[in-house]
C-alpha atoms as a PDB file:
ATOM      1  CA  UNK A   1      22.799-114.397 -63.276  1.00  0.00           C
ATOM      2  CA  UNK A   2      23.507-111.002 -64.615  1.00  0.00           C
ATOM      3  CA  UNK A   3      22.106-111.666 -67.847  1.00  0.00           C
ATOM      4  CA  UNK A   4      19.285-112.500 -66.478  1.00  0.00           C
ATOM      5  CA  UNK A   5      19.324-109.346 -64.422  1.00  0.00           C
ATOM      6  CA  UNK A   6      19.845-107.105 -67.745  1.00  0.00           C
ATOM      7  CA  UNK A   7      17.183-109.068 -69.417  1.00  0.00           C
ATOM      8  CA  UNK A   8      14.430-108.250 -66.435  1.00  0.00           C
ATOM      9  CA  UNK A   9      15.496-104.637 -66.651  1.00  0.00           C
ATOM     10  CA  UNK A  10      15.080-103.984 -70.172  1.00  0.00           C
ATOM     11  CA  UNK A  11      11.895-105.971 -70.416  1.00  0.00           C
ATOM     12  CA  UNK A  12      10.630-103.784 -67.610  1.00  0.00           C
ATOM     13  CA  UNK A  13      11.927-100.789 -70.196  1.00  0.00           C
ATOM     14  CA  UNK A  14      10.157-102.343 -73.230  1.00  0.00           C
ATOM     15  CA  UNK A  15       7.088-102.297 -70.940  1.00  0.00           C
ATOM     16  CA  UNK A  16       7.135 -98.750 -70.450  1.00  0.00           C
ATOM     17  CA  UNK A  17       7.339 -97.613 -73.373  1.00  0.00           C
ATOM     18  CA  UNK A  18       3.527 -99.243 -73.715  1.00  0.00           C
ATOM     19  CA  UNK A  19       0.886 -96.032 -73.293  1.00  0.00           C
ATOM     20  CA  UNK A  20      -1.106 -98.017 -70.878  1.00  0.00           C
ATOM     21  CA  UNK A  21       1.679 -99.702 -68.853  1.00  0.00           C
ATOM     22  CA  UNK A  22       1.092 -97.532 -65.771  1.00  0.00           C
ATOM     23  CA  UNK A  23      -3.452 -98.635 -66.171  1.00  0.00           C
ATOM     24  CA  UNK A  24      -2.385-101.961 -66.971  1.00  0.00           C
ATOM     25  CA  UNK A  25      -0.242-102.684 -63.732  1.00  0.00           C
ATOM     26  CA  UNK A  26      -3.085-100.262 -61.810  1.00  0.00           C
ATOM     27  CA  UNK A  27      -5.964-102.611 -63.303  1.00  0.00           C
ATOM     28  CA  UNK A  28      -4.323-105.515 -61.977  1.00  0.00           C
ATOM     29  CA  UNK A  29      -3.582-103.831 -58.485  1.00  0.00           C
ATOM     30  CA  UNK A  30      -7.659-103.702 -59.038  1.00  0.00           C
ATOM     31  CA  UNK A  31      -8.267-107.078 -58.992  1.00  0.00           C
ATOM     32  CA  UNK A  32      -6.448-107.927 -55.747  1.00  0.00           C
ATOM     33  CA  UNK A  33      -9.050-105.517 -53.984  1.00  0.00           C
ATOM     34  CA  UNK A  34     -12.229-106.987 -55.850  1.00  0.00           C
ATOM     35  CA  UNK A  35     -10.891-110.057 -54.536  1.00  0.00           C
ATOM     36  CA  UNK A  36     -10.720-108.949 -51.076  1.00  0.00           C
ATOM     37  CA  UNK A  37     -14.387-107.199 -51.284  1.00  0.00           C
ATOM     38  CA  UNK A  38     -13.855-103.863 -52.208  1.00  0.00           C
ATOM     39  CA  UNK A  39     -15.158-104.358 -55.418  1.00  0.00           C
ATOM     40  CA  UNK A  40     -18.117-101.418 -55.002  1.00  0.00           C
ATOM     41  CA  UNK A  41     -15.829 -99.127 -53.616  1.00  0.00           C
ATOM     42  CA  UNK A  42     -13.305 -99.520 -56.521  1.00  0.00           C
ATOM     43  CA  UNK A  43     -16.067 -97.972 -58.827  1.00  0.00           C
ATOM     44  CA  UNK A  44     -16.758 -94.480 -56.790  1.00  0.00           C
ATOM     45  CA  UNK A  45     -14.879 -91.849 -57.717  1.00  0.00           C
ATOM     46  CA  UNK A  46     -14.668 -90.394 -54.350  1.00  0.00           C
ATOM     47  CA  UNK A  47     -13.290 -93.776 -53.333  1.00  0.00           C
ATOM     48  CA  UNK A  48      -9.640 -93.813 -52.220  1.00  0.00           C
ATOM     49  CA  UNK A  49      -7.141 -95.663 -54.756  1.00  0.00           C
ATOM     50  CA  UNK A  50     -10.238 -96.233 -57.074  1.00  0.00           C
ATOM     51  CA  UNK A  51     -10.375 -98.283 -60.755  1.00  0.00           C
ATOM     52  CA  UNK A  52     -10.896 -94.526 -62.687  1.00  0.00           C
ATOM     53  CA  UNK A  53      -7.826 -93.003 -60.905  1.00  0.00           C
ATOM     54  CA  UNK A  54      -5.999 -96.399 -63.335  1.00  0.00           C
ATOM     55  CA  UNK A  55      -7.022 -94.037 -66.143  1.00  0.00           C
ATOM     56  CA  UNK A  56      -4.915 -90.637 -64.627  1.00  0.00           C
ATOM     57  CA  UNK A  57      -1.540 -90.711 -66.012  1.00  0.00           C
ATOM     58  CA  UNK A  58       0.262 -91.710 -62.561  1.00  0.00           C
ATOM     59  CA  UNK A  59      -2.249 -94.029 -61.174  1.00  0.00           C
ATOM     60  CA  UNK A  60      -4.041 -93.269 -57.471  1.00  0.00           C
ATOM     61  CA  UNK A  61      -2.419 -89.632 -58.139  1.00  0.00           C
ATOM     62  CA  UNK A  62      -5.366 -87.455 -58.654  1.00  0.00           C
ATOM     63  CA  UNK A  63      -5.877 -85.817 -62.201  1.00  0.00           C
ATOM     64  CA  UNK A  64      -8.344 -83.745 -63.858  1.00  0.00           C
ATOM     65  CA  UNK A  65     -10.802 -84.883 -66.356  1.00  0.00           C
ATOM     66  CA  UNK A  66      -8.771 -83.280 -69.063  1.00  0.00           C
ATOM     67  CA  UNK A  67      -5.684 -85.589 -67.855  1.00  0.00           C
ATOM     68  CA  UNK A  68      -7.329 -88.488 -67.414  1.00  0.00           C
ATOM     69  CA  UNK A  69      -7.155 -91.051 -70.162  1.00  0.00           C
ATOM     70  CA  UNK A  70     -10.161 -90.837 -72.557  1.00  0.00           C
ATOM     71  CA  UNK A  71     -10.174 -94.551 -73.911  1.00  0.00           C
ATOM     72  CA  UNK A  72      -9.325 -96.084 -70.359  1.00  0.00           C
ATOM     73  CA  UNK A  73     -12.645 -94.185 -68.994  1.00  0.00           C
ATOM     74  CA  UNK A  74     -14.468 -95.314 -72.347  1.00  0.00           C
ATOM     75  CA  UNK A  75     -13.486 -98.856 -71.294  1.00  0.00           C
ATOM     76  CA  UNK A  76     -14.850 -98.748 -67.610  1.00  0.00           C
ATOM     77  CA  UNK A  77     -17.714 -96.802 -68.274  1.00  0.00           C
ATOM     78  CA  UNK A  78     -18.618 -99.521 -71.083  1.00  0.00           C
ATOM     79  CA  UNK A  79     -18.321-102.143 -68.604  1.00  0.00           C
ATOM     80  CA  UNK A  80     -20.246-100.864 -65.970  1.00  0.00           C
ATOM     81  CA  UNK A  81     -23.090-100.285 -68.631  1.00  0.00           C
ATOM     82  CA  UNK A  82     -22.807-103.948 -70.135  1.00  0.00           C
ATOM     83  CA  UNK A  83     -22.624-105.614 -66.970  1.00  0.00           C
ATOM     84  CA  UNK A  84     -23.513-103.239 -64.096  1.00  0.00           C
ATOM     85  CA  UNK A  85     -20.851-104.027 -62.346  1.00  0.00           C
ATOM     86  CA  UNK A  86     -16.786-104.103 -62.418  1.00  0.00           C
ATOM     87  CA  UNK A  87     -15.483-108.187 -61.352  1.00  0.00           C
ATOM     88  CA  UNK A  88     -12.601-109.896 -62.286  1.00  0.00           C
ATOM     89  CA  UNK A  89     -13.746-110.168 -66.374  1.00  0.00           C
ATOM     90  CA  UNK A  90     -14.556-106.483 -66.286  1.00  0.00           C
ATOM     91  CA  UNK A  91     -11.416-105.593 -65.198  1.00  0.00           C
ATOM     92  CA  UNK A  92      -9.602-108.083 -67.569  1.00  0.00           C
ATOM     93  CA  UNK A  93     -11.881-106.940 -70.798  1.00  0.00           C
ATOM     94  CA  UNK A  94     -10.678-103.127 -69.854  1.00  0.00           C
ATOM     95  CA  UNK A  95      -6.914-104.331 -69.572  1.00  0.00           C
ATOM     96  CA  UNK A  96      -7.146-106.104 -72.930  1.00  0.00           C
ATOM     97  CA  UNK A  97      -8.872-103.599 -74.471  1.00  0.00           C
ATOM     98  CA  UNK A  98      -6.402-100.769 -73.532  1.00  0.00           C
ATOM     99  CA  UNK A  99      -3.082-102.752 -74.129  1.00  0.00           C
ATOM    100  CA  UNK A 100      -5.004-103.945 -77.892  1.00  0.00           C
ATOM    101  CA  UNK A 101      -4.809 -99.964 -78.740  1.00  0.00           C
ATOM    102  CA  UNK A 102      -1.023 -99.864 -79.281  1.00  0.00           C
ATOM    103  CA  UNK A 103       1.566-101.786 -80.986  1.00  0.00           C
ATOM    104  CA  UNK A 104       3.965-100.720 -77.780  1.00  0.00           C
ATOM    105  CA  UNK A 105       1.881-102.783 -75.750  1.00  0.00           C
ATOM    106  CA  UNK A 106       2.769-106.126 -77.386  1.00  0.00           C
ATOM    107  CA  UNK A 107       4.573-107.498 -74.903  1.00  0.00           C
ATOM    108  CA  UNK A 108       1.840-107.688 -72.214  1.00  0.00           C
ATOM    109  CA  UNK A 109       0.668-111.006 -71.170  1.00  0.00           C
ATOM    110  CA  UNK A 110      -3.030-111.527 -72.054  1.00  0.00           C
ATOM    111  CA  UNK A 111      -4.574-114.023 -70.696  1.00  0.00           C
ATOM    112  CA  UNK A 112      -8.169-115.920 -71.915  1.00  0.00           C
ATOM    113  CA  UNK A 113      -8.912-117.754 -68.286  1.00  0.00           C
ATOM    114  CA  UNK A 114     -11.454-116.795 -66.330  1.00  0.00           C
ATOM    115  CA  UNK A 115      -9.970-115.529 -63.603  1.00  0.00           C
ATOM    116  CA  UNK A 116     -11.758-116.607 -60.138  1.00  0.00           C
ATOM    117  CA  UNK A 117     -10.755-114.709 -56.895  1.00  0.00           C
ATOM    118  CA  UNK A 118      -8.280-116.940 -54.313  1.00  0.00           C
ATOM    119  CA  UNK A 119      -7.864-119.194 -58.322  1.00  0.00           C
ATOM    120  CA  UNK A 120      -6.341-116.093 -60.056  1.00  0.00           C
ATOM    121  CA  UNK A 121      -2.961-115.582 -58.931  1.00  0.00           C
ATOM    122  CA  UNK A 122      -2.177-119.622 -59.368  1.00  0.00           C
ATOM    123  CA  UNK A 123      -4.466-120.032 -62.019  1.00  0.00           C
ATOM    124  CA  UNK A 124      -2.426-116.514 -64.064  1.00  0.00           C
ATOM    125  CA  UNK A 125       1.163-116.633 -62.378  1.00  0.00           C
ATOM    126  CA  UNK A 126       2.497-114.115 -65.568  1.00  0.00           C
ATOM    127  CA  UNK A 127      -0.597-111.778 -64.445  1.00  0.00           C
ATOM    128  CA  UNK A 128       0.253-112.197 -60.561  1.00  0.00           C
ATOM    129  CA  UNK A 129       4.265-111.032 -61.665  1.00  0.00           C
ATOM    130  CA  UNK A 130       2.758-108.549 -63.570  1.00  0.00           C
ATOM    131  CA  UNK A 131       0.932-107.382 -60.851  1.00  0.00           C
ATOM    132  CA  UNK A 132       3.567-107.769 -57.856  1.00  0.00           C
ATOM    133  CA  UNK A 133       6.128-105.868 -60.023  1.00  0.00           C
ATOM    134  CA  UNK A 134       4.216-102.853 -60.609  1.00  0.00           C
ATOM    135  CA  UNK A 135       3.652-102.633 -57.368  1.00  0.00           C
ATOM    136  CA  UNK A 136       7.252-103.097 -56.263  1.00  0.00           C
ATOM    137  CA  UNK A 137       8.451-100.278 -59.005  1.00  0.00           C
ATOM    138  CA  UNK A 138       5.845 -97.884 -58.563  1.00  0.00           C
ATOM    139  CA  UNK A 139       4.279 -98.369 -54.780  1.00  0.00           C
ATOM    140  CA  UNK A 140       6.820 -99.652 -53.623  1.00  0.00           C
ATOM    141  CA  UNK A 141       4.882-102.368 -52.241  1.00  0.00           C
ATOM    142  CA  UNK A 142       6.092-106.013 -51.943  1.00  0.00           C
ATOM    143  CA  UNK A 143       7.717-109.063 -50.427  1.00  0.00           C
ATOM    144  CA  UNK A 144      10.255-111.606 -51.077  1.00  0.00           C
ATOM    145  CA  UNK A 145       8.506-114.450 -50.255  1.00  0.00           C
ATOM    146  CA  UNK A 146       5.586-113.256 -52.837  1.00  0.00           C
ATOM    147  CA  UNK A 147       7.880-113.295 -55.409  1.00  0.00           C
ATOM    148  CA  UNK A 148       9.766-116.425 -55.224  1.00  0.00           C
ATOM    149  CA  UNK A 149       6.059-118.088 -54.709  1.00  0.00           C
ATOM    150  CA  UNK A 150       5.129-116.516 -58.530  1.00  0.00           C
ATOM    151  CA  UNK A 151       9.026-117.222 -59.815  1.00  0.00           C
ATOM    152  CA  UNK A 152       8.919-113.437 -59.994  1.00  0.00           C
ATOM    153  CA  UNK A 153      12.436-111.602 -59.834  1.00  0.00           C
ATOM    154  CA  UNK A 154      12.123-109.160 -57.130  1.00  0.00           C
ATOM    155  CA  UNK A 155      14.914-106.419 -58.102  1.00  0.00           C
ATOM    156  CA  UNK A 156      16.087-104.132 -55.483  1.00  0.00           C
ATOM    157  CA  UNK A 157      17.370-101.720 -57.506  1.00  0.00           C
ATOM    158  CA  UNK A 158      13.982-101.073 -59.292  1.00  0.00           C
ATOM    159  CA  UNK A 159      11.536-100.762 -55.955  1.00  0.00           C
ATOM    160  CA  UNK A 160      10.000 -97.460 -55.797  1.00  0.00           C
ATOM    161  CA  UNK A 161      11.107 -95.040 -53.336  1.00  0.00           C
ATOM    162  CA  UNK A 162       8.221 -92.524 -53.317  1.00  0.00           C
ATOM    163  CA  UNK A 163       5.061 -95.125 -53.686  1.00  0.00           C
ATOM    164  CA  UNK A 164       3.369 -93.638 -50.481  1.00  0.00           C
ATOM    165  CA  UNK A 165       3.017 -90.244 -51.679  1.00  0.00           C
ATOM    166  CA  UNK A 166       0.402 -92.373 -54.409  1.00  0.00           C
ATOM    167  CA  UNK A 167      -1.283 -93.449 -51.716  1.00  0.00           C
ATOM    168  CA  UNK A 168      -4.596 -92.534 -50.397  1.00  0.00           C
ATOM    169  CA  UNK A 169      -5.852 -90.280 -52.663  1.00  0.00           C
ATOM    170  CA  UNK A 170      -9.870 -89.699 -54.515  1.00  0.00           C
ATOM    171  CA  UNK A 171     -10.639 -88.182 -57.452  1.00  0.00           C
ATOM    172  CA  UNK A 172     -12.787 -84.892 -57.112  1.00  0.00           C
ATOM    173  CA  UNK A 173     -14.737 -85.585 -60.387  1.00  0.00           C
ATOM    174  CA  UNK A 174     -16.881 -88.451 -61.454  1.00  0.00           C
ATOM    175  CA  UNK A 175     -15.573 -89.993 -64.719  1.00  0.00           C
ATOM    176  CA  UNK A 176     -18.807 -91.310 -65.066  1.00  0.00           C
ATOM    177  CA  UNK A 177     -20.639 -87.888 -65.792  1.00  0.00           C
ATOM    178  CA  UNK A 178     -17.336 -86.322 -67.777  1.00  0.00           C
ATOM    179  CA  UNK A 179     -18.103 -85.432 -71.491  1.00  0.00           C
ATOM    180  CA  UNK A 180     -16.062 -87.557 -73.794  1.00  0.00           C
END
C-alpha cells in the first residue's frame, strides 16, 4: 500500500515537471464542459473558465497576452481555423500537440480513440484519471466514488486547498486577435 502511495506521488512529480502539465489537465477539464454543451462558450475569451485561459500559466487564473502560452494559443487558434469549431478531437489534437513539444511530457497518456461525449470517460479511463486528478490537486474538485469508478487513487494529501480562488474568472483580451 505505501509503495503504491510513493509511486502515485512521484508520478504526479514527474508530471509536473512537463511545461504543459497545468494546459494538459485544463484541456481535459475542457472536454467535460463540451460534453455538457458549453462547447461555444469555452471558445470566448470573455467566457468564464474558458479553453484560452488553459494556455495562462495557472489555468482559469487570468493572464496577460505576454503570459499566456504562445504555442498553446497557436494550437487553438489553428483549430478553430481548420475546423471552425473546438469538439472533443480539437481539444485532443491541441493536447497532443502541446505535450509532443517536450521531452518532459513523455509520460502523458495519449490516446488515438475518438473520443465521443457520455463514450469518453469509459471509452479513455487513463484520460478520465488524468482529468479527475488535476482537478483534485489543483481545483480541488472531486469525489470518491469518481475515482474508484476510473481505478483512480484519490490522495488526500494532494487535494488542493485554494482551487476556488481559480474559479470564475475571464480573460480581458482575445487570444484570437493577439500578435504572435
Amino acid at each position: 500500500m505505501w509503495i503504491l502511495l510513493l509511486l502515485n506521488l512521484v508520478v504526479s512529480e514527474a508530471d509536473k515537471s512537463c511545461p504543459y502539465y497545468q494546459a494538459s489537465g485544463c484541456i481535459l477539464d475542457q472536454m467535460e464542459k463540451v460534453c455538457e454543451g458549453e462547447a461555444n462558450e469555452m471558445i470566448t475569451p470573455s467566457a468564464e473558465e474558458n479553453i484560452w485561459m488553459c494556455c495562462c500559466p495557472n489555468p482559469y487564473v487570468p493572464c496577460s497576452s505576454n503570459e499566456s502560452d504562445e504555442t498553446c494559443v497557436k494550437a487553438i487558434r489553428k483549430q478553430l481555423k481548420d475546423h471552425g469549431s473546438l469538439g472533443l478531437d480539437g481539444l485532443l489534437e491541441v493536447r497532443k500537440t502541446l505535450l509532443g513539444s517536450s521531452e518532459q511530457c513523455g509520460g502523458f497518456f495519449l490516446d488515438t480513440v475518438t473520443p465521443i461525449c457520455k463514450e469518453w470517460p469509459s471509452a479513455m479511463p487513463k484520460l478520465m484519471c488524468e482529468m479527475l486528478t488535476w482537478q483534485w490537486e489543483e481545483l480541488g474538485d472531486g469525489n470518491s466514488e469518481e475515482f474508484a469508478q476510473f481505478s483512480c487513487p484519490m490522495i488526500e494529501a494532494n487535494r488542493a486547498s485554494d482551487g476556488n480562488s481559480r474559479k470564475g474568472h475571464a480573460l480581458s483580451w482575445d487570444p484570437q486577435r493577439r500578435e504572435l
